[in-house]
N, C-alpha and C. Protein backbone atom coordinates (compact mmCIF):
# COMPACT_ATOMS: atom_id res chain seq x y z
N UNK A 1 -14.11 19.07 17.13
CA UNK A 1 -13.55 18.90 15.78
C UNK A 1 -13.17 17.45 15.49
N UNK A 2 -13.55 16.78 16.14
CA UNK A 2 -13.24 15.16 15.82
C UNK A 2 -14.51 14.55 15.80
N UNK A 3 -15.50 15.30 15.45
CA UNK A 3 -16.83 14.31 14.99
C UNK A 3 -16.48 14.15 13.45
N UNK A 4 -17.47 13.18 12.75
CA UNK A 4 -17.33 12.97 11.48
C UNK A 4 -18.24 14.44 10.56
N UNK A 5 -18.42 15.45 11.11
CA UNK A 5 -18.90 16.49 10.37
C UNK A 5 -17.80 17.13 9.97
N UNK A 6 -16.41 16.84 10.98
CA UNK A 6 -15.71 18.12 10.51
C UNK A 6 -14.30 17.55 9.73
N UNK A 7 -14.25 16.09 9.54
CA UNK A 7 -13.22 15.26 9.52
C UNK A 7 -13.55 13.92 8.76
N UNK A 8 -12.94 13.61 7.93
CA UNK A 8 -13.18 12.13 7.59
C UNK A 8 -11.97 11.15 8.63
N UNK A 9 -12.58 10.64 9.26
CA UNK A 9 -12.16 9.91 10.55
C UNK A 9 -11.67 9.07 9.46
N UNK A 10 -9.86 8.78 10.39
CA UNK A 10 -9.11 7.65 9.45
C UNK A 10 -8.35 7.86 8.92
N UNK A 11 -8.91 8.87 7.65
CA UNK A 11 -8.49 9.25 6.33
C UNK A 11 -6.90 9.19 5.94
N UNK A 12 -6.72 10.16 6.73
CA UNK A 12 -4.92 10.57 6.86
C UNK A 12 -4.30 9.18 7.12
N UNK A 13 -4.66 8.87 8.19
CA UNK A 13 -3.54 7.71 8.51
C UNK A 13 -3.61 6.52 7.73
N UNK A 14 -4.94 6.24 6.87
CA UNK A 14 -4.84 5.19 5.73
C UNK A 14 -4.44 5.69 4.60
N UNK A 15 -4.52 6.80 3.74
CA UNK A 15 -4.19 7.36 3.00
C UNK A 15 -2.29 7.58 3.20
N UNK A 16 -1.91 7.68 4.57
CA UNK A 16 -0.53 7.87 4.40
C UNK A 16 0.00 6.15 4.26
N UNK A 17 -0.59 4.93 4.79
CA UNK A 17 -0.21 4.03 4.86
C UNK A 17 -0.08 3.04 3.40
N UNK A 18 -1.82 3.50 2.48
CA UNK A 18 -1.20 3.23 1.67
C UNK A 18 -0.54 4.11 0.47
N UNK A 19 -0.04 4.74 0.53
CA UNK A 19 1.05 5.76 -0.18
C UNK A 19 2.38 5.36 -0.25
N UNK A 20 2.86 4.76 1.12
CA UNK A 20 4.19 4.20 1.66
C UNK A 20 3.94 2.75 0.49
N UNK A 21 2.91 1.96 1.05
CA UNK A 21 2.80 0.35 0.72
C UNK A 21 2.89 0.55 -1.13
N UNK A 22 2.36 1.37 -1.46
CA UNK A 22 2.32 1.27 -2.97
C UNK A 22 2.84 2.36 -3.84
N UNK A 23 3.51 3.46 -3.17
CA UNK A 23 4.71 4.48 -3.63
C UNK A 23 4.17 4.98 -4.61
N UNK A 24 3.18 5.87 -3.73
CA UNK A 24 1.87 7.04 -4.78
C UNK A 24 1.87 7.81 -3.60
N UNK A 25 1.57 9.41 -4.85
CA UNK A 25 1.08 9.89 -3.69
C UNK A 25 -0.19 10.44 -3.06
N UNK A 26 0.05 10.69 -2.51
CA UNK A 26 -1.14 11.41 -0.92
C UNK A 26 -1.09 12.32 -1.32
N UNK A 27 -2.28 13.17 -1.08
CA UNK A 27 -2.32 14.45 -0.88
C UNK A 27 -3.97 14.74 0.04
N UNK A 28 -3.79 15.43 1.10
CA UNK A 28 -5.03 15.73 1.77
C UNK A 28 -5.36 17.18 2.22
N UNK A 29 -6.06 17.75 2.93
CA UNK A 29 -6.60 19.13 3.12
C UNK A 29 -6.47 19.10 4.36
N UNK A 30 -5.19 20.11 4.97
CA UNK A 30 -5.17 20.32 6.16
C UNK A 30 -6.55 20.72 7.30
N UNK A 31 -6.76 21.25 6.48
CA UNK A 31 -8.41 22.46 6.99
C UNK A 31 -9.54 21.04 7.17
N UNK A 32 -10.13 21.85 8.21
CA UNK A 32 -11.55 20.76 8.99
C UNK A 32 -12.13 21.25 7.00
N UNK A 33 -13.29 20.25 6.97
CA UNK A 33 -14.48 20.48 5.69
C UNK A 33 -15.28 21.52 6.50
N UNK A 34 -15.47 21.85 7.75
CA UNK A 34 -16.54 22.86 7.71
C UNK A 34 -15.91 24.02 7.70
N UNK A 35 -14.60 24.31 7.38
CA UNK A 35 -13.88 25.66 6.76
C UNK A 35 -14.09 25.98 5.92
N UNK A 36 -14.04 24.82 4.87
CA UNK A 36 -14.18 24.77 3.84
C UNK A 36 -14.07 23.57 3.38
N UNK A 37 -15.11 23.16 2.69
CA UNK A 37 -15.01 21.09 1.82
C UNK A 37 -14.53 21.47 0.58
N UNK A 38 -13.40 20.58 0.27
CA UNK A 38 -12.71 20.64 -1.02
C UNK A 38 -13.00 19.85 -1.90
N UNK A 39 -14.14 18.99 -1.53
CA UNK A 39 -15.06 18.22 -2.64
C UNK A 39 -16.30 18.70 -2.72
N UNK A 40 -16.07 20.18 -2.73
CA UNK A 40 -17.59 20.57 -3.33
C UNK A 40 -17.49 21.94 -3.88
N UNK A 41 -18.25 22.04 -4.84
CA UNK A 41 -17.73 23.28 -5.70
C UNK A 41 -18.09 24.85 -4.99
N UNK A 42 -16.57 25.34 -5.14
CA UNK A 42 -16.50 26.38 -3.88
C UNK A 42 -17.63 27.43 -3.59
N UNK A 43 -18.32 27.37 -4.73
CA UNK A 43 -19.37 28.64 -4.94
C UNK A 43 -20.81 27.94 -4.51
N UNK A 44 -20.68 26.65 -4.10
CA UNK A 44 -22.05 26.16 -3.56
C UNK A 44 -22.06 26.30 -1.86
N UNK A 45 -23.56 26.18 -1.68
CA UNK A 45 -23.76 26.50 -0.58
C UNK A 45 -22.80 25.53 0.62
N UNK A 46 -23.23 24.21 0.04
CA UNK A 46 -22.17 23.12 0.46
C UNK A 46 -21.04 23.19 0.77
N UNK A 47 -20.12 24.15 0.46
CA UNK A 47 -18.87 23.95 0.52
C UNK A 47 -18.25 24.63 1.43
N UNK A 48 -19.39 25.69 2.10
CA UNK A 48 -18.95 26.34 3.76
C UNK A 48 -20.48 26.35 4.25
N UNK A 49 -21.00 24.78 4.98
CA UNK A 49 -22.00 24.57 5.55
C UNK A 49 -22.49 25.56 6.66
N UNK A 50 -23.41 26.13 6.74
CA UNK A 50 -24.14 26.43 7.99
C UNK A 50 -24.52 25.61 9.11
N UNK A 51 -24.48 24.24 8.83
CA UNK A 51 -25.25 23.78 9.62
C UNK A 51 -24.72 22.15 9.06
N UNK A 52 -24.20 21.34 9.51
CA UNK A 52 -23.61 20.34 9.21
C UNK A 52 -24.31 18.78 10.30
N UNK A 53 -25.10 18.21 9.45
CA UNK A 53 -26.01 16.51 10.59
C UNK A 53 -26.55 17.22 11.41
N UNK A 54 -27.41 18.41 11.07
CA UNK A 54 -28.19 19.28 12.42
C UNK A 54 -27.53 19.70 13.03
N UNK A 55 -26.48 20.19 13.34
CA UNK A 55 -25.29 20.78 13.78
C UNK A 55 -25.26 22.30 13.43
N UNK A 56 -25.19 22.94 14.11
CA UNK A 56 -24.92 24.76 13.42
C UNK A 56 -23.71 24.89 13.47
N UNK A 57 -23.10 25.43 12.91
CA UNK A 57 -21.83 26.15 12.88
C UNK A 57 -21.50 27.54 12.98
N UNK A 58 -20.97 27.32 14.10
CA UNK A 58 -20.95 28.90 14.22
C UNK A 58 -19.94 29.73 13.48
N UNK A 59 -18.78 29.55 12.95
CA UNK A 59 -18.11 29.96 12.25
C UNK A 59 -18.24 30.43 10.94
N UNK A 60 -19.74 29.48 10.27
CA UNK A 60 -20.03 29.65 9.13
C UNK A 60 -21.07 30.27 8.56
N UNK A 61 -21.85 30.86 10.38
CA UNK A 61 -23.21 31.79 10.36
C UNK A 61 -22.70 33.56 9.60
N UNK A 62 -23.57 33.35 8.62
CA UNK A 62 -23.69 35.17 8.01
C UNK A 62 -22.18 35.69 7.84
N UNK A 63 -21.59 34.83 6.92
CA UNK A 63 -19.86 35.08 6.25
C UNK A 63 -20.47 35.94 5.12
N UNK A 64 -19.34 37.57 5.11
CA UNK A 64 -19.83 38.24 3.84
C UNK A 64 -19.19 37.51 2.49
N UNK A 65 -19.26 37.77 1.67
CA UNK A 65 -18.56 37.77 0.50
C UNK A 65 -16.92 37.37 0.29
N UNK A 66 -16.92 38.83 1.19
CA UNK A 66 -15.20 38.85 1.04
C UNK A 66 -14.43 37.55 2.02
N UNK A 67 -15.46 37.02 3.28
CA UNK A 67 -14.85 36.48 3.72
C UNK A 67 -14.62 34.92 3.34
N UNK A 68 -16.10 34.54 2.51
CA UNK A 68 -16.18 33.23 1.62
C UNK A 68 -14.92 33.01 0.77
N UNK A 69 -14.36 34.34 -0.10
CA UNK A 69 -13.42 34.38 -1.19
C UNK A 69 -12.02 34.19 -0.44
N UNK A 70 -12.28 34.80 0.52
CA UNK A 70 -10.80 34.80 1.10
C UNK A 70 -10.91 33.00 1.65
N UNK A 71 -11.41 32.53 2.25
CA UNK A 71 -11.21 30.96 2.43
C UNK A 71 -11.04 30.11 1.25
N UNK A 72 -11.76 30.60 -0.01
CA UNK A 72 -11.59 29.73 -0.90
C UNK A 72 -10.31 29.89 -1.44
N UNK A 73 -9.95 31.16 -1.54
CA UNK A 73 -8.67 31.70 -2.43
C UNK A 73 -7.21 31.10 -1.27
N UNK A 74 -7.37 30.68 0.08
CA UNK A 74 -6.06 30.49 0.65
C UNK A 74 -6.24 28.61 1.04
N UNK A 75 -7.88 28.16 0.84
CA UNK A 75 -7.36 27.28 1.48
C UNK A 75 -8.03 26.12 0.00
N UNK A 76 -9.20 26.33 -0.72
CA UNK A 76 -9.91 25.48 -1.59
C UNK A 76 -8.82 25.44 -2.78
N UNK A 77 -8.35 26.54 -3.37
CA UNK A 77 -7.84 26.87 -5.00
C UNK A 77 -6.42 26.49 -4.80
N UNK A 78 -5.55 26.28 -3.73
CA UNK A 78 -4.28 25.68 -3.90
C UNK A 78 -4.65 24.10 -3.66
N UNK A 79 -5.16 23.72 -2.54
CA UNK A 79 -5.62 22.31 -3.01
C UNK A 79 -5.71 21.75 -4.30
N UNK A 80 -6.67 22.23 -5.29
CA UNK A 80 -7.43 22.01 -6.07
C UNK A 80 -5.80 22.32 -7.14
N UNK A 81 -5.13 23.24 -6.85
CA UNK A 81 -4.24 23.72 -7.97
C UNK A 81 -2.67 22.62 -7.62
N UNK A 82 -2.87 22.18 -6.58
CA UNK A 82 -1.96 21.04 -6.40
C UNK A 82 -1.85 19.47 -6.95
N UNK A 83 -3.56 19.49 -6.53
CA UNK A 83 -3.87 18.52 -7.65
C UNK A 83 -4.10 17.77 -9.08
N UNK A 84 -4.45 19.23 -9.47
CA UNK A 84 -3.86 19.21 -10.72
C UNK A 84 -2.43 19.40 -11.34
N UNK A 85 -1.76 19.86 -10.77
CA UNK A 85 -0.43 19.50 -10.84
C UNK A 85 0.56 18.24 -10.82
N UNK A 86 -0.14 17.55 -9.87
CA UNK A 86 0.61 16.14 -9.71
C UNK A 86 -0.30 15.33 -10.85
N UNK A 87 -1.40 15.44 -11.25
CA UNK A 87 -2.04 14.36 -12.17
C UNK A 87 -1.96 15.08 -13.92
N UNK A 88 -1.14 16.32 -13.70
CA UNK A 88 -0.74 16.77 -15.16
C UNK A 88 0.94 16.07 -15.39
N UNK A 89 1.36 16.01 -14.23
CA UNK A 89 2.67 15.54 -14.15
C UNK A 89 3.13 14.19 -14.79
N UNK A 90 1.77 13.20 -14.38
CA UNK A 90 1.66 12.16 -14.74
C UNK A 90 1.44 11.27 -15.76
N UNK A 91 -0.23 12.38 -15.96
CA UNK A 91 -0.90 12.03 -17.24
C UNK A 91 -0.58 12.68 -18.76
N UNK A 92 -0.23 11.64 -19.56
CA UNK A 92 0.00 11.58 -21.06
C UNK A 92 -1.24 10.39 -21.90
N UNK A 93 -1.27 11.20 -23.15
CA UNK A 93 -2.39 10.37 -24.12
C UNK A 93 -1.64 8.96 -24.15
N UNK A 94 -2.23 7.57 -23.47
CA UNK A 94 -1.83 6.48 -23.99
C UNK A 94 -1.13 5.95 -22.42
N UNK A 95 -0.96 6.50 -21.04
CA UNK A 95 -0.35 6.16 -20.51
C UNK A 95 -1.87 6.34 -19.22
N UNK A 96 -1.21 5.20 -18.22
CA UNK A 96 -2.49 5.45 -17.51
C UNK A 96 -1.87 5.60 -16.18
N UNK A 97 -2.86 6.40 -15.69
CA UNK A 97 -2.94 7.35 -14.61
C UNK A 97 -4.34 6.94 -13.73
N UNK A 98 -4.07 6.40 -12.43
CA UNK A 98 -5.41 6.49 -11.69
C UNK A 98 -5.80 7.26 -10.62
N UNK A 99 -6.88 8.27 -10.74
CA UNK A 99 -7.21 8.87 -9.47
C UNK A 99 -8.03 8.28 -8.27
N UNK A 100 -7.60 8.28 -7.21
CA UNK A 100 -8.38 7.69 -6.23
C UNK A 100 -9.09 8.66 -4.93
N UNK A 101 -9.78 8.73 -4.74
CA UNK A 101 -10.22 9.81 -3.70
C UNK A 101 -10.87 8.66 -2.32
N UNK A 102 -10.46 8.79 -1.34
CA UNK A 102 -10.42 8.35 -0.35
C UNK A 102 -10.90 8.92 1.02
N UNK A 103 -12.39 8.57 1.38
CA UNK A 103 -13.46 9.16 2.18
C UNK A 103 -13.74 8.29 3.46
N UNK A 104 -14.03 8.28 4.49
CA UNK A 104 -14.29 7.33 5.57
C UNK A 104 -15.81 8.04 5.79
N UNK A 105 -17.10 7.06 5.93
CA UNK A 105 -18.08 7.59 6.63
C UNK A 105 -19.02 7.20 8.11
N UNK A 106 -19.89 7.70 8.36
CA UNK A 106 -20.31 7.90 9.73
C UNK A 106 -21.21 6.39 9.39
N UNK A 107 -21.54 5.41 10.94
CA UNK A 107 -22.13 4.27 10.82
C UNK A 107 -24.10 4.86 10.25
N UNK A 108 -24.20 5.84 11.22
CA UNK A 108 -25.25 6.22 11.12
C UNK A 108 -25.66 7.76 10.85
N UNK A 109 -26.52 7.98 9.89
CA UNK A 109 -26.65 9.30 9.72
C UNK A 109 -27.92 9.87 9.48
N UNK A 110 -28.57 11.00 10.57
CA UNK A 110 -30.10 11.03 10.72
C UNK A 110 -30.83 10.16 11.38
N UNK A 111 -30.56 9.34 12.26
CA UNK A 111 -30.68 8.13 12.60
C UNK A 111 -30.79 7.04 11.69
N UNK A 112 -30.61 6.74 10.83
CA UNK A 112 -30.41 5.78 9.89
C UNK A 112 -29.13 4.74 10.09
N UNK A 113 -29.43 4.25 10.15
CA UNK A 113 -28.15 3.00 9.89
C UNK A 113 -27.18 2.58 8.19
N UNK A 114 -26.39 2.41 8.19
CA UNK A 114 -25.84 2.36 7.21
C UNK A 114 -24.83 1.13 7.55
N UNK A 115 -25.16 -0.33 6.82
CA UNK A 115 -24.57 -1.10 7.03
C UNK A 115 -23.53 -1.72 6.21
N UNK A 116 -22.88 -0.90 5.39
CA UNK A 116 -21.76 -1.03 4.74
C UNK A 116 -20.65 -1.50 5.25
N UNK A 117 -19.85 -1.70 4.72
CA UNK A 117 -18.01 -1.76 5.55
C UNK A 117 -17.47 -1.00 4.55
N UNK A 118 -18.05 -0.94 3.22
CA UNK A 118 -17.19 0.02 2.38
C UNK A 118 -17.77 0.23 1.02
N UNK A 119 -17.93 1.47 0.44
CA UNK A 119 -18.84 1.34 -0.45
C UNK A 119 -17.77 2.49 -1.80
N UNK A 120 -17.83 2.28 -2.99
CA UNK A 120 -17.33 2.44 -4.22
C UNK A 120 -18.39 3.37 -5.17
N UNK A 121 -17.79 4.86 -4.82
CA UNK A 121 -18.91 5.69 -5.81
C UNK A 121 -18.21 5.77 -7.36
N UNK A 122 -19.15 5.84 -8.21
CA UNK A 122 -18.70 5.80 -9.53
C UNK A 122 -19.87 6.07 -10.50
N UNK A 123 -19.94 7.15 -11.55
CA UNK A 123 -20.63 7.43 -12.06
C UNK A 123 -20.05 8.57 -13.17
N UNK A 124 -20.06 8.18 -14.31
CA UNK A 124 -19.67 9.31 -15.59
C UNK A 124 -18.10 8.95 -15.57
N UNK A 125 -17.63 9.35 -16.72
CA UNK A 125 -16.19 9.69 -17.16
C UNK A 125 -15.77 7.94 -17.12
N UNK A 126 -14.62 7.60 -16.97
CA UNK A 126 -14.14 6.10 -16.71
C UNK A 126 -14.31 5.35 -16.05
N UNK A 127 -15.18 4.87 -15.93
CA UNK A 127 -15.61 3.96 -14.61
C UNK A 127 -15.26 2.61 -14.72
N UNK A 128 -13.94 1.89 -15.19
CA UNK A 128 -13.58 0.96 -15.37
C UNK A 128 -13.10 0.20 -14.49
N UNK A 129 -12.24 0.94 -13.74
CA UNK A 129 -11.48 0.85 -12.51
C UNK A 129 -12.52 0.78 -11.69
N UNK A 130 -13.40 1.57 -11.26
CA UNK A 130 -13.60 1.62 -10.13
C UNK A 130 -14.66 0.75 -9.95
N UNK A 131 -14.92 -0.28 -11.58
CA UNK A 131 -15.97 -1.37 -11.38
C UNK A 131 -15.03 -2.57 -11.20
N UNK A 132 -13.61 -2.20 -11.29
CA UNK A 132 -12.69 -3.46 -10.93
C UNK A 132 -12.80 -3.80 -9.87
N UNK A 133 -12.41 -2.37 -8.79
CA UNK A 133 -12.58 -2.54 -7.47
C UNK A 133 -13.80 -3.08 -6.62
N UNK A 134 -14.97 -2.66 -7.14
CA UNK A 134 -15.73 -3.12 -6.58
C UNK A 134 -16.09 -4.72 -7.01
N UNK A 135 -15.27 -5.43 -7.70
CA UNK A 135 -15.30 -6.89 -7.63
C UNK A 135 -14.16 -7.21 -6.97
N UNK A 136 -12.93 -6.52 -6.76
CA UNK A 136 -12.33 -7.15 -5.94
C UNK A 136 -12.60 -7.24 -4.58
N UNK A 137 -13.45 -6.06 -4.24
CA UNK A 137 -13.39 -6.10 -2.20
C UNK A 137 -15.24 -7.02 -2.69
N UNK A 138 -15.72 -7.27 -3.58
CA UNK A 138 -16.85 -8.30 -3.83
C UNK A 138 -16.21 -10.06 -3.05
N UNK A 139 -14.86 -9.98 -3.73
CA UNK A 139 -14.67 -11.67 -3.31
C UNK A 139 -14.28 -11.59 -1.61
N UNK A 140 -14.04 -10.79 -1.20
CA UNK A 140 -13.53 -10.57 0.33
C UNK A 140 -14.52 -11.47 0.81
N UNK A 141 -14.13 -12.65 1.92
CA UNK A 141 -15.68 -13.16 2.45
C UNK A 141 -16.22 -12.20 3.37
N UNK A 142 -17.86 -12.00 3.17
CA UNK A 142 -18.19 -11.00 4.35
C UNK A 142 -17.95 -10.02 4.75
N UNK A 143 -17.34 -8.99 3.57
CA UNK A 143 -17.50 -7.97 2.95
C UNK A 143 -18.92 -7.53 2.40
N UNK A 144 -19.49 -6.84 3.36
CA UNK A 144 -20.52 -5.75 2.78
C UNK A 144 -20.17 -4.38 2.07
N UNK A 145 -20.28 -4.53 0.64
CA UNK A 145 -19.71 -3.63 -0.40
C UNK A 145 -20.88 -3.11 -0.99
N UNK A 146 -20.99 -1.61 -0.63
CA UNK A 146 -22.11 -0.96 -1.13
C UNK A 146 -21.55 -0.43 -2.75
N UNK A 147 -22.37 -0.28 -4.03
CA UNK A 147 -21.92 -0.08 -4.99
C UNK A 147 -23.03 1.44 -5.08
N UNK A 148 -22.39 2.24 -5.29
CA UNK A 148 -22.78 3.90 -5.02
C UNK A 148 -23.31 3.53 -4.01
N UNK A 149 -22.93 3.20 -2.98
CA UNK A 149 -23.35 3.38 -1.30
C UNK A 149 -22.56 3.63 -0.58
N UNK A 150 -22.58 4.47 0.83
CA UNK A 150 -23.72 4.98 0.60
C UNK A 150 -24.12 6.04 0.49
N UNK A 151 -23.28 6.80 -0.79
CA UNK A 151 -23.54 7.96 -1.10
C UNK A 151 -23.35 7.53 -2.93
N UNK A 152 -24.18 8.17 -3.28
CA UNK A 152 -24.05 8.65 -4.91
C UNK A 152 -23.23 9.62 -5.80
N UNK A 153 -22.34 9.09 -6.51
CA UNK A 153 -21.70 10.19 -7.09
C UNK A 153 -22.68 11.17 -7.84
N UNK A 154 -22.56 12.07 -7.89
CA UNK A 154 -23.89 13.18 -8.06
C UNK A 154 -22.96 14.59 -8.29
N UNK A 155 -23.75 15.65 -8.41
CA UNK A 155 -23.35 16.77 -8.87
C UNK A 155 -22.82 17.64 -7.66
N UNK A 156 -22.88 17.14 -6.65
CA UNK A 156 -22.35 17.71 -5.40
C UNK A 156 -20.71 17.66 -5.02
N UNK A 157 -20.90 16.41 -6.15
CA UNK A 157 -18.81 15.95 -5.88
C UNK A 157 -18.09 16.91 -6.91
N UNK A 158 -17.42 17.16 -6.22
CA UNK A 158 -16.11 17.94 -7.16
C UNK A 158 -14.90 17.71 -7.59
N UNK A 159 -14.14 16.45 -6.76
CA UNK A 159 -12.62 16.46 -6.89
C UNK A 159 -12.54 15.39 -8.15
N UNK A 160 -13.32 14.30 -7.81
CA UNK A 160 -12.83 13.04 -9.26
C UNK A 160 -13.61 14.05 -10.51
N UNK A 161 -14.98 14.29 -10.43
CA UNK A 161 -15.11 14.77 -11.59
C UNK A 161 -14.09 16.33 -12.79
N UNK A 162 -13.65 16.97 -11.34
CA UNK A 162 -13.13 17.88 -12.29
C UNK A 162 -11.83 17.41 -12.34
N UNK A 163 -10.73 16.71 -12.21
CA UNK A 163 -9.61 16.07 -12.19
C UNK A 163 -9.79 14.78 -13.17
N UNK A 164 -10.68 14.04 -12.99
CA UNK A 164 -10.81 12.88 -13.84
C UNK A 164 -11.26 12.54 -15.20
N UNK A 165 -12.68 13.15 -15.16
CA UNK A 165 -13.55 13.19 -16.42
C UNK A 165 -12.72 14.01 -17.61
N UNK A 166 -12.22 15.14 -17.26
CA UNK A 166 -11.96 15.39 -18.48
C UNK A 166 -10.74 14.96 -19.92
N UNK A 167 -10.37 13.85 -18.59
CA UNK A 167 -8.86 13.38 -18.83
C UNK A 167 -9.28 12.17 -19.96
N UNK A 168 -10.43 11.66 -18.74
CA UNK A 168 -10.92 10.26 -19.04
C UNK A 168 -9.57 9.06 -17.84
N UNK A 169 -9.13 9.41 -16.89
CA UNK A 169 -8.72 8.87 -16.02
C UNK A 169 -9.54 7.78 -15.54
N UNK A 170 -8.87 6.64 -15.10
CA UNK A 170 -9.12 5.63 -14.50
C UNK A 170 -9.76 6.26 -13.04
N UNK A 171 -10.24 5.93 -12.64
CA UNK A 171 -10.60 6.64 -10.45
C UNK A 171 -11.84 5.75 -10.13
N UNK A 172 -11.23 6.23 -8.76
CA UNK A 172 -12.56 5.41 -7.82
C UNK A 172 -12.46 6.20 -6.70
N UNK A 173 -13.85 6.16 -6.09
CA UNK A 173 -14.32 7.12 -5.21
C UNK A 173 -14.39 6.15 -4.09
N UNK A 174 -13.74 6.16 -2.89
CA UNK A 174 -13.09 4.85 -1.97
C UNK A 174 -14.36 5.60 -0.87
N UNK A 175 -15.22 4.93 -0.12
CA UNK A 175 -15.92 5.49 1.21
C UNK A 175 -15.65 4.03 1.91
N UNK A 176 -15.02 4.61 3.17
CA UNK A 176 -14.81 3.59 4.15
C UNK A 176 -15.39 3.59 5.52
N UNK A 177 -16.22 2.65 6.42
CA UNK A 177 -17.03 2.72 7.49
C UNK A 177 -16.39 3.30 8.69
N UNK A 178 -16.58 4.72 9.03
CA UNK A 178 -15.62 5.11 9.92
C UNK A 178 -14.91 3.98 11.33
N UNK A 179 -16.11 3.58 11.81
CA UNK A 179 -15.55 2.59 13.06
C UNK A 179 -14.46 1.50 12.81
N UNK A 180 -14.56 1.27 11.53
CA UNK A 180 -13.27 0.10 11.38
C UNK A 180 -11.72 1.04 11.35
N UNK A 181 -11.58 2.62 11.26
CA UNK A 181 -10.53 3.15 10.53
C UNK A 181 -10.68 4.03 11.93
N UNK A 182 -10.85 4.04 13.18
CA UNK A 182 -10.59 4.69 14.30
C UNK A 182 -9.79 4.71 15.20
N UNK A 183 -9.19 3.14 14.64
CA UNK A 183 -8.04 3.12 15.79
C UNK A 183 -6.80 2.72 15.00
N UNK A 184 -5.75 2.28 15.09
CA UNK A 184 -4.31 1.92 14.43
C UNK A 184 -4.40 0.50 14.35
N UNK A 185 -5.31 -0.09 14.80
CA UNK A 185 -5.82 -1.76 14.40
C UNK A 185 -5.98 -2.14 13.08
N UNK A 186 -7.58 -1.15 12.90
CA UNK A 186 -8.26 -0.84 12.28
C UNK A 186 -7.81 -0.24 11.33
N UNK A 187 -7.09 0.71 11.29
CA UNK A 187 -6.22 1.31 10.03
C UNK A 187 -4.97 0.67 9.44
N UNK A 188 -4.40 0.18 9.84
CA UNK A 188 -3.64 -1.21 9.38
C UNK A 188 -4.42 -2.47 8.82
N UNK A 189 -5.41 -2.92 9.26
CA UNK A 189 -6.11 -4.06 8.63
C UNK A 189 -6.69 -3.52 7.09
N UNK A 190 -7.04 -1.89 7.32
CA UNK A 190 -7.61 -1.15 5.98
C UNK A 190 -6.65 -0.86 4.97
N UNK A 191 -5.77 -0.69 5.85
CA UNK A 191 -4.58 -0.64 4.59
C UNK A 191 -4.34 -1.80 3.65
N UNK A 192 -3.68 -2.62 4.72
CA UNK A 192 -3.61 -4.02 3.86
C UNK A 192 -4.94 -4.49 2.52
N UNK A 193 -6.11 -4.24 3.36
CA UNK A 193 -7.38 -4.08 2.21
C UNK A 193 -7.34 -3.84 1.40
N UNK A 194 -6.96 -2.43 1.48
CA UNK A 194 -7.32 -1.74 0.39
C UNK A 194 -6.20 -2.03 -0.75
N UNK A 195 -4.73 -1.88 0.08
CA UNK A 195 -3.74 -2.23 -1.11
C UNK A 195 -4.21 -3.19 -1.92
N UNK A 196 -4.34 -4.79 -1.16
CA UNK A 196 -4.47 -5.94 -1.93
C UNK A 196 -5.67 -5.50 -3.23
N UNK A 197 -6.52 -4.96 -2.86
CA UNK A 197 -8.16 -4.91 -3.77
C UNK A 197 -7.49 -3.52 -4.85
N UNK A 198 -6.60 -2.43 -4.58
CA UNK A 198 -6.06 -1.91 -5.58
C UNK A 198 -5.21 -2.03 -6.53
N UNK A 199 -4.69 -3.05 -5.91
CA UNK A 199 -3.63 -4.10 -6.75
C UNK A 199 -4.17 -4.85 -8.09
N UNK A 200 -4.88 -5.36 -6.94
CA UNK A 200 -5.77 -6.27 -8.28
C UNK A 200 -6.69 -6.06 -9.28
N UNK A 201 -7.11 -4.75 -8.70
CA UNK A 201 -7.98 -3.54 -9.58
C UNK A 201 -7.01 -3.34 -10.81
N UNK A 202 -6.08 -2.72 -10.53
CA UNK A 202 -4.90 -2.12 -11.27
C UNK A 202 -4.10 -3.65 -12.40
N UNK A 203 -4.55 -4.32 -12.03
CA UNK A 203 -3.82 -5.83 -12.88
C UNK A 203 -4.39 -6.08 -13.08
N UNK A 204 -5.84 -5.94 -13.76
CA UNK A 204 -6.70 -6.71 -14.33
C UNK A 204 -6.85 -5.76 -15.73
């Protein structure tokens, strides 16, 4: 359960770090994603994998009905109903509110290489912000900043689009290179990162 199929390696401990540094909050999914992924819409096949980077899962082989509903109903729909809670709390016409969703990914996937350090998905609804950000971690020297890399916001994502778009919220879809966010080095240097480049996102 500590490969990157079942976990976004990092996540938690940068996500709690910057929460503290910039007094927002966190919120994450106790549950591995191959229980259930809470960024993918519960009724897709995606969202309780069979088979995860060529990987089988055995937990997720030949689930009836009742047992899909029952995972979504205890562990996907309070997530999802939490979240909307804290960004209804917030958001008013005229006042701004930013969602951020915060992902760490694998160096290589399929054998492919992926030479990012950090890449900024963004596509539909407000994408203002999250074209801020990607000029701020742009001036970093030697920063390799993938822009929809290296994944595409697409119809597979669930959390910014159904939380964000309809608001018209500010957000950015954060993917960070797992190996830099593996150790407490590494997750401290990301923090600091990321604060400074959300900062300046947010003040411009």
């Amino acid at each position: 359960m500590s490969r990157h199929i079942a976990l976004d390696i990092g996540v938690a401990e940068l996500g709690r770090a910057i929460s503290r540094r910039l007094d927002t909050v966190f919120l994450s999914q106790a549950y591995s994603r191959l229980v259930v992924d809470c960024n993918r819409d519960p009724w897709s096949h995606e969202a309780i994998p069979q088979t995860s980077d060529g990987t089988p899962v055995p937990g997720n082989q030949s689930l009836s009905s009742r047992e899909r509903t029952l995972r979504i109903g205890e562990i996907h729909e309070p997530y999802h109903a939490r979240l909307a809670e804290e960004v209804a709390r917030r958001w008013r016409p005229g006042k701004r509110v930013v969602l951020v969703a915060l992902h760490s990914f694998t160096p290589v996937l399929g054998g492919i290489e992926r030479p990012w350090d950090v890449g900024i998905l963004h596509a539909g609804g407000n994408e203002s912000f999250s074209r801020r950000l990607l000029g701020a971690f742009a001036r970093e020297p030697g920063l390799r900043v993938g822009d929809n890399q290296p994944y595409l916001m697409d119809r597979t994502d669930y959390s910014v689009p159904r939380h964000a778009f309809g608001r018209t919220l500010d957000y950015a879809e954060i993917e960070i290179r797992q190996d830099h966010v593996a150790d407490k080095a590494g997750q401290r240097h990301w923090a600091e990162l990321l604060c400074m480049a959300l900062e300046e996102a947010w003040r411009q």
